[in-house]
PDB file of N, CA and C in Angstrom:
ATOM      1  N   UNK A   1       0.851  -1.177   0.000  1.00  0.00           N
ATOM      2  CA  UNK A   1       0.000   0.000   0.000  1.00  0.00           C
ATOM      3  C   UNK A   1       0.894   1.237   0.000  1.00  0.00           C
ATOM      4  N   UNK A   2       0.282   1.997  -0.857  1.00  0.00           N
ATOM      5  CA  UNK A   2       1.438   3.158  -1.045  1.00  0.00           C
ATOM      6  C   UNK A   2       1.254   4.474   0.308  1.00  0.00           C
ATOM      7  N   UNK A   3       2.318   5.073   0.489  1.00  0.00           N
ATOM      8  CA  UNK A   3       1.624   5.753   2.174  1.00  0.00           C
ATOM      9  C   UNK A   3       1.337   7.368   1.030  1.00  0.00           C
ATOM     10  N   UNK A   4       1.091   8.402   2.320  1.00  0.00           N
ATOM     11  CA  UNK A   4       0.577   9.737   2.031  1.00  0.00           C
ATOM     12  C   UNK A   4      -0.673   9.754   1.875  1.00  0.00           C
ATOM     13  N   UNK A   5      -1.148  11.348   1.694  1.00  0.00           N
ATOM     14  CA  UNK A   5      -1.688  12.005   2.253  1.00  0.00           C
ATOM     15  C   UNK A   5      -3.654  11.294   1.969  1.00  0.00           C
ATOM     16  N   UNK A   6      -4.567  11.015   2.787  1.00  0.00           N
ATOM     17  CA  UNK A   6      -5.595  10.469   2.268  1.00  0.00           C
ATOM     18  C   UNK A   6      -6.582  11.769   2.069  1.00  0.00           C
ATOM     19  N   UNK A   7      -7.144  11.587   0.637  1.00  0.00           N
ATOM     20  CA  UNK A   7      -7.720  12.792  -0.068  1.00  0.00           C
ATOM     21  C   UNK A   7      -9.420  12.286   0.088  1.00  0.00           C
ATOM     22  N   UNK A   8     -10.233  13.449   0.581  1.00  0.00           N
ATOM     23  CA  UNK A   8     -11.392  12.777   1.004  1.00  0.00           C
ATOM     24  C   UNK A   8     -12.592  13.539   0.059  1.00  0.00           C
ATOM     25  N   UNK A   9     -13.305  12.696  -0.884  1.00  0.00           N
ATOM     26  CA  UNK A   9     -13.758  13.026  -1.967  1.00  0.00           C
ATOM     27  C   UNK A   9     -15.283  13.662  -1.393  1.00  0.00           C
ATOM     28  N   UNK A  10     -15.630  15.095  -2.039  1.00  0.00           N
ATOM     29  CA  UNK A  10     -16.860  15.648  -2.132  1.00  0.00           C
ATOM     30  C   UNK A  10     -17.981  15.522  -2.967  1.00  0.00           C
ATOM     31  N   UNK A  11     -18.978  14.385  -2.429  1.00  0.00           N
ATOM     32  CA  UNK A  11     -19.474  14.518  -3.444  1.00  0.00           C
ATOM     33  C   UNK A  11     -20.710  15.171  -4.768  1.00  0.00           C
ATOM     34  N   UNK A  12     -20.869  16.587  -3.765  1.00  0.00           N
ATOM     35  CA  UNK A  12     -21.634  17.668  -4.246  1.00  0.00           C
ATOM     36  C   UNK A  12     -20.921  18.365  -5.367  1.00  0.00           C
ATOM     37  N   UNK A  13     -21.181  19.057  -5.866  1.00  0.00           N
ATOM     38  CA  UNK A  13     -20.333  19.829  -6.859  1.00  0.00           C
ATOM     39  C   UNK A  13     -20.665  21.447  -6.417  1.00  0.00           C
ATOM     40  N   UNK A  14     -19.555  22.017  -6.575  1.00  0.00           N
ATOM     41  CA  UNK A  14     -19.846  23.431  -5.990  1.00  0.00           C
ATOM     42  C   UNK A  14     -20.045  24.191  -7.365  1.00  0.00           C
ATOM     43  N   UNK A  15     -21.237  25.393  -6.669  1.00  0.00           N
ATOM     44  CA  UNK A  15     -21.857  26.222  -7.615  1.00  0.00           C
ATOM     45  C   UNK A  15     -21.762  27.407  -7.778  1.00  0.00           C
ATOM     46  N   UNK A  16     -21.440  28.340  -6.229  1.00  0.00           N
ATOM     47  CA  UNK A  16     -21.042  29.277  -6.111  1.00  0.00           C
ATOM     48  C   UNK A  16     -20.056  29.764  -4.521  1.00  0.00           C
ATOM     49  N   UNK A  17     -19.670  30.771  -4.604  1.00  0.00           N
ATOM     50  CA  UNK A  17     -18.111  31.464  -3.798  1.00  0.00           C
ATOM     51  C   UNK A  17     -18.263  32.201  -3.237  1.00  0.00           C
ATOM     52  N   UNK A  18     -18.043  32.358  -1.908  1.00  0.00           N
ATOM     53  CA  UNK A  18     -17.878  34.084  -1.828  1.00  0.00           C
ATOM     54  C   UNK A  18     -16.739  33.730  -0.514  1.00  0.00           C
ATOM     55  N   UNK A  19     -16.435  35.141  -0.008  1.00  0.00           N
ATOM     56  CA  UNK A  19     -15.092  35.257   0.713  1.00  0.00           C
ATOM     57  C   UNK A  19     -15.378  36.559   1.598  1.00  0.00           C
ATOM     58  N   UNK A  20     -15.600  36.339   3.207  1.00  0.00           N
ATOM     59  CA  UNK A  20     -16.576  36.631   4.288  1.00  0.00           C
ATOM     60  C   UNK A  20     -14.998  37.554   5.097  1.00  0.00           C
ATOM     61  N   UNK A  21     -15.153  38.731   5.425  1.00  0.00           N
ATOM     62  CA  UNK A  21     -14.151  39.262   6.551  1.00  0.00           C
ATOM     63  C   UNK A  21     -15.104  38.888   7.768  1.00  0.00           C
ATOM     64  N   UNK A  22     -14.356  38.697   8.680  1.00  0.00           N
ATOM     65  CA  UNK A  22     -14.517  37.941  10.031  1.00  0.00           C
ATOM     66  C   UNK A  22     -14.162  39.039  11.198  1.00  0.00           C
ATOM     67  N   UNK A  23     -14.833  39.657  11.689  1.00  0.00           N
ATOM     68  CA  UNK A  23     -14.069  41.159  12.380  1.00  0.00           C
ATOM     69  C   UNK A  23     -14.751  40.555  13.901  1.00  0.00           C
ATOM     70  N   UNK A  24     -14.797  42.151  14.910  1.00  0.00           N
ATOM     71  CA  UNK A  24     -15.559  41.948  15.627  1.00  0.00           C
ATOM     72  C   UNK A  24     -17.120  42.581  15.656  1.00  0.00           C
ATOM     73  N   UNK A  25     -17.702  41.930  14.657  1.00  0.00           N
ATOM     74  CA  UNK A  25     -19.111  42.294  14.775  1.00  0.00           C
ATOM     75  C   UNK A  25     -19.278  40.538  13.477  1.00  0.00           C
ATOM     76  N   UNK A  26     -21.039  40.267  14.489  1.00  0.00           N
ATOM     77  CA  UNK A  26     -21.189  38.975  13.942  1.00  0.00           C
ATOM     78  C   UNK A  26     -21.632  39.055  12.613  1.00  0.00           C
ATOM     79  N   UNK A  27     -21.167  38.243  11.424  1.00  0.00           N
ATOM     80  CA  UNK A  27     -20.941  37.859  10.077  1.00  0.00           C
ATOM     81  C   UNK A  27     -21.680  36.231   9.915  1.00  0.00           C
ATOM     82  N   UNK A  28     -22.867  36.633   8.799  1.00  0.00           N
ATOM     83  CA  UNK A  28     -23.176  35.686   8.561  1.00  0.00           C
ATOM     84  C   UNK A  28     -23.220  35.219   7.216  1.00  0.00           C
ATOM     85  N   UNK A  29     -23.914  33.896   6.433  1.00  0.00           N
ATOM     86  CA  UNK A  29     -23.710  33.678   4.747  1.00  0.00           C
ATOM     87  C   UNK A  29     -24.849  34.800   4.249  1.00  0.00           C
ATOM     88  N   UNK A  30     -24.599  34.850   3.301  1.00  0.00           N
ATOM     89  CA  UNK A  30     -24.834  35.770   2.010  1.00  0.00           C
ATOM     90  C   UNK A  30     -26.691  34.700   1.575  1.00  0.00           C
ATOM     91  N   UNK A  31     -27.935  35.156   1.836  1.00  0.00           N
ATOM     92  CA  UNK A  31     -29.001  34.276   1.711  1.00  0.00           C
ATOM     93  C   UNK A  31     -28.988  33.644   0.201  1.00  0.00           C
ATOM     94  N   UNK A  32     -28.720  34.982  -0.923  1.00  0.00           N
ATOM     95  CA  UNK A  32     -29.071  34.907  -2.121  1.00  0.00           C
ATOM     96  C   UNK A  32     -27.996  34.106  -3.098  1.00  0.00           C
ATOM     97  N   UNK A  33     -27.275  33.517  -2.262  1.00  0.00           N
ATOM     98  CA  UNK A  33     -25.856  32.792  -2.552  1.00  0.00           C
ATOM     99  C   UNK A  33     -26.051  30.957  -2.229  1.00  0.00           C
ATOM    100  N   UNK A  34     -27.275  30.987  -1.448  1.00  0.00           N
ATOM    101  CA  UNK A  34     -27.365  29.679  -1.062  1.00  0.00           C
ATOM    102  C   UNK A  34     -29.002  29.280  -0.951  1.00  0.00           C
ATOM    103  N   UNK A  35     -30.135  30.099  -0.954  1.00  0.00           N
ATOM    104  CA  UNK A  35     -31.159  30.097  -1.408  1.00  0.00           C
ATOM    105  C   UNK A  35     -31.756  29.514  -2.539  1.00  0.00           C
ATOM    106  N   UNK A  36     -33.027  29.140  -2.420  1.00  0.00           N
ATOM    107  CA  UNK A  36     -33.076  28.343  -3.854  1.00  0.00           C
ATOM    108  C   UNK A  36     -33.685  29.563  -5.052  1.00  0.00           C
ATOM    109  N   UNK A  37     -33.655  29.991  -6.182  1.00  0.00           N
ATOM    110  CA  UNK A  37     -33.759  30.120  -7.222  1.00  0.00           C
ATOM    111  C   UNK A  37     -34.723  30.344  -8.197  1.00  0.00           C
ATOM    112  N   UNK A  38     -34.929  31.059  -9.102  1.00  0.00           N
ATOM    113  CA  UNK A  38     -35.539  30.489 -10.457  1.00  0.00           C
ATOM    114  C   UNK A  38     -34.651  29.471 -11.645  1.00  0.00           C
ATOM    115  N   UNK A  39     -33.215  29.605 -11.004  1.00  0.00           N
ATOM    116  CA  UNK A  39     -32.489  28.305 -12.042  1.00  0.00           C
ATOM    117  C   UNK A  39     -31.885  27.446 -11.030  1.00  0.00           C
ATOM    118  N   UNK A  40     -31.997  27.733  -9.690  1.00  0.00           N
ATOM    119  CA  UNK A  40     -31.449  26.530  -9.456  1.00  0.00           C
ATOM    120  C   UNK A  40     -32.180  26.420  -7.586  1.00  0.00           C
ATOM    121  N   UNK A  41     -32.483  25.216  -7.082  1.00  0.00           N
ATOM    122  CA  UNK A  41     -32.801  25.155  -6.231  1.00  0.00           C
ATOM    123  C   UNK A  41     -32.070  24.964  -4.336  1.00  0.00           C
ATOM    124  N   UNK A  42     -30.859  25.730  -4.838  1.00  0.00           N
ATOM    125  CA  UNK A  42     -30.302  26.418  -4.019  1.00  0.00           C
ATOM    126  C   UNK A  42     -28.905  25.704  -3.358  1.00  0.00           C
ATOM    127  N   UNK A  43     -28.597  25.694  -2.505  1.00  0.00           N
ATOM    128  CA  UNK A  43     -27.338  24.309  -1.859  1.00  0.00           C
ATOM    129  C   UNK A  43     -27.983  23.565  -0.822  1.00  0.00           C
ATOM    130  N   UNK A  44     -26.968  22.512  -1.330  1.00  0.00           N
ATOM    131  CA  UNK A  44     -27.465  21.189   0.198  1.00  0.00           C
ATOM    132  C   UNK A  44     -26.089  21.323   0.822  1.00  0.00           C
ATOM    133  N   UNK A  45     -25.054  22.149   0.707  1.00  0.00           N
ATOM    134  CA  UNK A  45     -24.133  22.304   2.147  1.00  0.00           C
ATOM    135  C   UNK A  45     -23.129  23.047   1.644  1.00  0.00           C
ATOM    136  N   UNK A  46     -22.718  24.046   2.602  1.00  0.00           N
ATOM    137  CA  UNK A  46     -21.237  24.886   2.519  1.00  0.00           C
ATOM    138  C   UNK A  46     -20.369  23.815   3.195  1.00  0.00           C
ATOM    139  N   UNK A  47     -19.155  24.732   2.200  1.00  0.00           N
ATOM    140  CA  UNK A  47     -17.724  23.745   2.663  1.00  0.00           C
ATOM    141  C   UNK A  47     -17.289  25.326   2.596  1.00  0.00           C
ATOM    142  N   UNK A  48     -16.071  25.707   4.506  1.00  0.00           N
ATOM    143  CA  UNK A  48     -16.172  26.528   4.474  1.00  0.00           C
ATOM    144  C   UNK A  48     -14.381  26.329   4.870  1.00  0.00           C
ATOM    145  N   UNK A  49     -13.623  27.436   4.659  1.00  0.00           N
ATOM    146  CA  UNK A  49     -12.078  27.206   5.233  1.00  0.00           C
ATOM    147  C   UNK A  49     -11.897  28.713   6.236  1.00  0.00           C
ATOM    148  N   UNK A  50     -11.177  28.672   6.977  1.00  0.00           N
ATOM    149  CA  UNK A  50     -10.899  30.035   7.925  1.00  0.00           C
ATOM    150  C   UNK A  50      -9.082  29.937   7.565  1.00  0.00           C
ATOM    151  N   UNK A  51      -9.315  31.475   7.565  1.00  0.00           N
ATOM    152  CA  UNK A  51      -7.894  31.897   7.146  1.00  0.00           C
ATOM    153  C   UNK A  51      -7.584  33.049   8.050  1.00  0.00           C
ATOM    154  N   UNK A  52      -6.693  33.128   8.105  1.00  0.00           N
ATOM    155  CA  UNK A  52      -6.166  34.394   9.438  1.00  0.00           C
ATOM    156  C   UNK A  52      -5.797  34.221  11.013  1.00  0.00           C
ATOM    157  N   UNK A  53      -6.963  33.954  11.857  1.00  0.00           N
ATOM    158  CA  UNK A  53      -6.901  34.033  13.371  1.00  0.00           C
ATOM    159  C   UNK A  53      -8.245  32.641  13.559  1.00  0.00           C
ATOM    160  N   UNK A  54      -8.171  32.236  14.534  1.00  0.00           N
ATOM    161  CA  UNK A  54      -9.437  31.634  15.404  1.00  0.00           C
ATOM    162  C   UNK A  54     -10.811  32.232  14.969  1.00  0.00           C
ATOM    163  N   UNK A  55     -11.899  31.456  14.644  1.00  0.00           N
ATOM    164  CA  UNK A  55     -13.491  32.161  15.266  1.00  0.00           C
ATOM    165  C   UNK A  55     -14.329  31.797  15.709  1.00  0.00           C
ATOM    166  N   UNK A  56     -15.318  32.429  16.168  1.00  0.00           N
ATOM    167  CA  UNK A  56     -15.947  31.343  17.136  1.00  0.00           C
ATOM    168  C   UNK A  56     -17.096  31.594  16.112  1.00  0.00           C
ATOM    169  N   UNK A  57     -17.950  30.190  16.251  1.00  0.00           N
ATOM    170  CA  UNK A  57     -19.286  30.409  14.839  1.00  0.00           C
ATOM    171  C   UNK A  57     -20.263  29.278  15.924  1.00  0.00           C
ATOM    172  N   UNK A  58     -21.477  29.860  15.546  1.00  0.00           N
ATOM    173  CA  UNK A  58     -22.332  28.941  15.929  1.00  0.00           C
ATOM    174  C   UNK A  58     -23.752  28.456  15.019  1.00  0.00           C
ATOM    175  N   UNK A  59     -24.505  27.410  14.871  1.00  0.00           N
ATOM    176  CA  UNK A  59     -25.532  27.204  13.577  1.00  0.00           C
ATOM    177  C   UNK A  59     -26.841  27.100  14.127  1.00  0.00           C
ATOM    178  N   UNK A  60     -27.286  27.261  15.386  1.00  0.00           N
ATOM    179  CA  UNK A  60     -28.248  26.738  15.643  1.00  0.00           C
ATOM    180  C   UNK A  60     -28.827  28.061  16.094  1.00  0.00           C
ATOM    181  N   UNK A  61     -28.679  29.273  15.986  1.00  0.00           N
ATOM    182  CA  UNK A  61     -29.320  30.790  16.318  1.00  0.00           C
ATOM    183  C   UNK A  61     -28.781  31.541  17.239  1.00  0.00           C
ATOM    184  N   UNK A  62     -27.957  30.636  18.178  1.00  0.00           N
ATOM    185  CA  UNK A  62     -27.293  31.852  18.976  1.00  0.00           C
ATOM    186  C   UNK A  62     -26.384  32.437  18.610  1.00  0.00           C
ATOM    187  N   UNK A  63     -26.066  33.607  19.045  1.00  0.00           N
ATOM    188  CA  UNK A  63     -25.036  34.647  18.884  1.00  0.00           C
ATOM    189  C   UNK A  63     -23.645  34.527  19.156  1.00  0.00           C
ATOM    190  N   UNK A  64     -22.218  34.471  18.351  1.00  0.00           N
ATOM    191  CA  UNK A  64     -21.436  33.686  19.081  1.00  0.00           C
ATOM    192  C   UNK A  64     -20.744  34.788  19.414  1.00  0.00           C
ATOM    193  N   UNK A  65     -19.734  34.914  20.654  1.00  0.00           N
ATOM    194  CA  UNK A  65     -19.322  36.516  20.958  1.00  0.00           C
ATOM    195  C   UNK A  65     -17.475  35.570  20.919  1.00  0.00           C
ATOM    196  N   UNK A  66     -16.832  36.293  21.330  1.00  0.00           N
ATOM    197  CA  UNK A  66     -14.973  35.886  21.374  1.00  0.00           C
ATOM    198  C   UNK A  66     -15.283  34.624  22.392  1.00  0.00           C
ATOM    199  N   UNK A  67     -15.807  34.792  22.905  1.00  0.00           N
ATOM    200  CA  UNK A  67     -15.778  33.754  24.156  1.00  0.00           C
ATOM    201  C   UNK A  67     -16.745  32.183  23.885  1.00  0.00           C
ATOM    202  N   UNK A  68     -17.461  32.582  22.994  1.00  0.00           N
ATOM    203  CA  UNK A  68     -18.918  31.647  23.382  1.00  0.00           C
ATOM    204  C   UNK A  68     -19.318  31.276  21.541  1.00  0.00           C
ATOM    205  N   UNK A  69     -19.276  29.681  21.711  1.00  0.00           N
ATOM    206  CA  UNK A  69     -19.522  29.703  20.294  1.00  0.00           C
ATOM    207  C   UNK A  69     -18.327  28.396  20.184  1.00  0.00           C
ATOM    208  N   UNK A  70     -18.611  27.453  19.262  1.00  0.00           N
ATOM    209  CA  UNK A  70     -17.717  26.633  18.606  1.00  0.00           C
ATOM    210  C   UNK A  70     -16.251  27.551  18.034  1.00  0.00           C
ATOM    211  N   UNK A  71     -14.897  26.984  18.556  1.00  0.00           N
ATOM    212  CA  UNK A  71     -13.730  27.255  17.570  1.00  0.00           C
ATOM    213  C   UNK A  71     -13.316  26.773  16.596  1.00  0.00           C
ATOM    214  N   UNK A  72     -13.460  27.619  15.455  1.00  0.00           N
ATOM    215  CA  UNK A  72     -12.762  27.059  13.942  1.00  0.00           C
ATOM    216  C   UNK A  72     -11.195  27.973  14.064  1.00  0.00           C
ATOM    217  N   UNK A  73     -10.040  27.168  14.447  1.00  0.00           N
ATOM    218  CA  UNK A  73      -8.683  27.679  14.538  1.00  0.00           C
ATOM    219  C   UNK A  73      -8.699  27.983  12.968  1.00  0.00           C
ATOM    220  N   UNK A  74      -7.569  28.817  12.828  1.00  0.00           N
ATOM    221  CA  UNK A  74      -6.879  29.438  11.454  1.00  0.00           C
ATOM    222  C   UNK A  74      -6.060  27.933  10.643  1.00  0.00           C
ATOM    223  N   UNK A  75      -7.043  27.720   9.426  1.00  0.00           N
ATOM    224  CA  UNK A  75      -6.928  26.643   8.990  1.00  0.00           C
ATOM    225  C   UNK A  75      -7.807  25.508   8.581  1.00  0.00           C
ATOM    226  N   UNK A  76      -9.068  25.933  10.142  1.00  0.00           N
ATOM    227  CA  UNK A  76      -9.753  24.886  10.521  1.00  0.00           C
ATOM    228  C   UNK A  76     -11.080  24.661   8.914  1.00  0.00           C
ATOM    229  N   UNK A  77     -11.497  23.775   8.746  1.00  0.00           N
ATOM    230  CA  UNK A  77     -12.755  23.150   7.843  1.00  0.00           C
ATOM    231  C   UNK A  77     -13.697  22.945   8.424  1.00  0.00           C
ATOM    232  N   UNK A  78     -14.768  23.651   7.789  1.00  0.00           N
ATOM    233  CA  UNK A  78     -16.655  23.538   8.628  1.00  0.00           C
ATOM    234  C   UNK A  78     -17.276  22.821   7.194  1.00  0.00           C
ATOM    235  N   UNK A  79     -18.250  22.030   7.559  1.00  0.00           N
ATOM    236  CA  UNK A  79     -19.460  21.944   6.889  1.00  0.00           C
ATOM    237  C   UNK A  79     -20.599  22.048   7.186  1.00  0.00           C
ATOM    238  N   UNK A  80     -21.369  22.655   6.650  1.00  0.00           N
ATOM    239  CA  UNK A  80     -22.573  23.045   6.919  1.00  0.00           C
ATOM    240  C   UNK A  80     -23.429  22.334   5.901  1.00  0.00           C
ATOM    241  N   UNK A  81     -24.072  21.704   6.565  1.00  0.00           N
ATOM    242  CA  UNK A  81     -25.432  20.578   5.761  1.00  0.00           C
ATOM    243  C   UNK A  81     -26.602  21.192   5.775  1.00  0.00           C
ATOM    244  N   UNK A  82     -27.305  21.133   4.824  1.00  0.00           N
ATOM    245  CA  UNK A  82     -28.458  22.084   5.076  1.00  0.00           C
ATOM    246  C   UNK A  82     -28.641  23.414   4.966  1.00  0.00           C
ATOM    247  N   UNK A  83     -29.718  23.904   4.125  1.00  0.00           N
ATOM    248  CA  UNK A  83     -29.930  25.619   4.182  1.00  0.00           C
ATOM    249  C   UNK A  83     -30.557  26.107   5.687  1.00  0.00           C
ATOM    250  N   UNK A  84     -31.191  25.225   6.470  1.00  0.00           N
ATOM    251  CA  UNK A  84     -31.377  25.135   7.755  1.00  0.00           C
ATOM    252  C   UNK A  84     -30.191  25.846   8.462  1.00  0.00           C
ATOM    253  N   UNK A  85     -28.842  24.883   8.352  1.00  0.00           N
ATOM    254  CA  UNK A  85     -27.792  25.340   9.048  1.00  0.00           C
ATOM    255  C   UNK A  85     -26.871  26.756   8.500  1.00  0.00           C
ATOM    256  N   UNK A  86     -27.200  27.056   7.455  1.00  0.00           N
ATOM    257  CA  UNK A  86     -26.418  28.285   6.487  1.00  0.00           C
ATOM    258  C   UNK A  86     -27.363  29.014   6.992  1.00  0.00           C
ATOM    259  N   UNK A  87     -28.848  29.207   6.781  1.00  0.00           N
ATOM    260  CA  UNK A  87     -29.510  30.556   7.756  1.00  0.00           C
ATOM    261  C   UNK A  87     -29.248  30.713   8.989  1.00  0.00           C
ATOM    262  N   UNK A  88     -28.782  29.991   9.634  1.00  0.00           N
ATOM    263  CA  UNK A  88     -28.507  30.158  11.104  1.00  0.00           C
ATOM    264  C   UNK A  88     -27.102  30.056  11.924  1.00  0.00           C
ATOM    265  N   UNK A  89     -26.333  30.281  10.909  1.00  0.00           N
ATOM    266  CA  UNK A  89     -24.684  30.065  10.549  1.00  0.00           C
ATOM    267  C   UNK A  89     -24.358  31.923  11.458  1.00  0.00           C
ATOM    268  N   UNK A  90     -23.459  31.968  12.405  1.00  0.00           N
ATOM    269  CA  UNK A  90     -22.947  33.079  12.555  1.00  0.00           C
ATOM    270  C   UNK A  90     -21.639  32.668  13.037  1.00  0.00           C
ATOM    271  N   UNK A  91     -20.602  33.993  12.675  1.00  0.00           N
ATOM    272  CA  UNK A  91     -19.563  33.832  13.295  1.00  0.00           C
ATOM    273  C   UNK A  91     -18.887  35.357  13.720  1.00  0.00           C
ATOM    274  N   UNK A  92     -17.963  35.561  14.317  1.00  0.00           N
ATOM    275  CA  UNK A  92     -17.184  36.696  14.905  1.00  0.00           C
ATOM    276  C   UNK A  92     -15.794  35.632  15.295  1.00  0.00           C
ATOM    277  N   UNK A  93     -14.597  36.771  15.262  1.00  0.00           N
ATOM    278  CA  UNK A  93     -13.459  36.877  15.548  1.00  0.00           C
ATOM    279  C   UNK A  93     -13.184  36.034  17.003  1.00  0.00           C
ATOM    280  N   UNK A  94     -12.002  35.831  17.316  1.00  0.00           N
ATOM    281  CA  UNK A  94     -11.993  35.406  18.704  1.00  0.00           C
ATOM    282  C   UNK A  94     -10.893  36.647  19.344  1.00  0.00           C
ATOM    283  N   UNK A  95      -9.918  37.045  18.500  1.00  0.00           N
ATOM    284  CA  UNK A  95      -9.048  38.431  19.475  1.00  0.00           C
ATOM    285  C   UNK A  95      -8.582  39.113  18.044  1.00  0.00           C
ATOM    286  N   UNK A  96      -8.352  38.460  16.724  1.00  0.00           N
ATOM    287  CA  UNK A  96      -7.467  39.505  15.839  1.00  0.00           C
ATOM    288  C   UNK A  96      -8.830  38.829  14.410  1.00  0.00           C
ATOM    289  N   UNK A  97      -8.734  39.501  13.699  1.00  0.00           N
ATOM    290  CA  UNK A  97      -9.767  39.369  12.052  1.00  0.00           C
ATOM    291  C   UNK A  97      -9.154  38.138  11.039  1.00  0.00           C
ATOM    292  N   UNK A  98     -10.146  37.542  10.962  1.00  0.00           N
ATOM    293  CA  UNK A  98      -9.588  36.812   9.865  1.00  0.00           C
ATOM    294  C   UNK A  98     -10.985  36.571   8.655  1.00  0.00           C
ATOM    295  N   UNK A  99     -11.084  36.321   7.721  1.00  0.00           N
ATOM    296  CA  UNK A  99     -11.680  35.813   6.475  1.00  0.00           C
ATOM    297  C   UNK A  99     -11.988  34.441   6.649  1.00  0.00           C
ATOM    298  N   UNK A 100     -13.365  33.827   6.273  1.00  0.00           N
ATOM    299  CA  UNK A 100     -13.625  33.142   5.831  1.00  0.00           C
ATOM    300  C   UNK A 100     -13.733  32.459   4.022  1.00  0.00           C
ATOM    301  N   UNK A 101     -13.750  31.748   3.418  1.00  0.00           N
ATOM    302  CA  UNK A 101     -13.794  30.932   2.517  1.00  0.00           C
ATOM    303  C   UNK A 101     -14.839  30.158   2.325  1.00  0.00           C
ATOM    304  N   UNK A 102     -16.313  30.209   1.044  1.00  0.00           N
ATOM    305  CA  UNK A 102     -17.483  28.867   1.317  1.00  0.00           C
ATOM    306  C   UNK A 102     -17.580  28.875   0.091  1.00  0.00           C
ATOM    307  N   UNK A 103     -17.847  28.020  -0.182  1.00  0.00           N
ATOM    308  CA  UNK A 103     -18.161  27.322  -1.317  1.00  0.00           C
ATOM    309  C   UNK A 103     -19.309  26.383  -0.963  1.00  0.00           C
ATOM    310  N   UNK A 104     -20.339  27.108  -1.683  1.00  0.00           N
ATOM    311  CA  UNK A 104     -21.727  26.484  -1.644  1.00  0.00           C
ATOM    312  C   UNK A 104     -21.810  25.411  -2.623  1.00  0.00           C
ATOM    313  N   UNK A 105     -22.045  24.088  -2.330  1.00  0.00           N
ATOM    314  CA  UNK A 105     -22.525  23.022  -3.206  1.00  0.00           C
ATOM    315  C   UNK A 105     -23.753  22.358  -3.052  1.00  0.00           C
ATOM    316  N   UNK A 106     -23.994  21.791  -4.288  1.00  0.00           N
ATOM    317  CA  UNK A 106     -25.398  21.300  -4.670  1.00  0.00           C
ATOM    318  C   UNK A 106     -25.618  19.995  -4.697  1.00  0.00           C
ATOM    319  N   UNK A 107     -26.216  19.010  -4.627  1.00  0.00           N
ATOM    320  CA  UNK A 107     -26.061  17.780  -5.753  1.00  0.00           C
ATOM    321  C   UNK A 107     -25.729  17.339  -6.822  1.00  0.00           C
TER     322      UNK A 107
END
């Protein structure tokens, strides 16, 4: 068996992009980016990357502040299943700004 790195296949296809600053005030997805459509009936999950610093994000409606809230470290990978979980997707900074990365995919 040959060794390195194991590559873990997606099997949605992504449809559309966008690229989120992460400050201290809460940041959420873009509706009309992941919503369903007159051409297309919207995404079944973000694939999201954090670049910069720590943030804290939470999906289920609460508010996430520096302190309170799931950590995605600088680096870290989220998925979000569901337009359920993308409307109710927030995040903020944990001490310095960083950018998010999503790529909305479909079936």
């Amino acid at each position: 068996m040959a060794s390195g790195m194991i590559v873990q296949s997606r099997p949605n296809i992504g449809y559309s992009f966008e690229q989120l600053a992460v400050s201290n005030s809460v940041q959420v997805l873009t509706p009309s980016l992941y919503m369903p459509s007159t051409t297309s009936g919207g995404a079944s999950s973000a694939f999201l990357t954090n670049d910069g610093a720590a943030i804290r994000y939470t999906y289920e409606g609460t508010t996430p502040s520096a302190t309170v809230g799931h950590l995605l470290s600088d680096g870290g990978t989220l998925i979000l299943n569901g337009q359920n979980q993308m409307a109710q997707f927030k995040c903020i900074r944990e001490s310095a700004d960083s950018e998010i990365s999503i790529t909305y995919e479909r079936e």
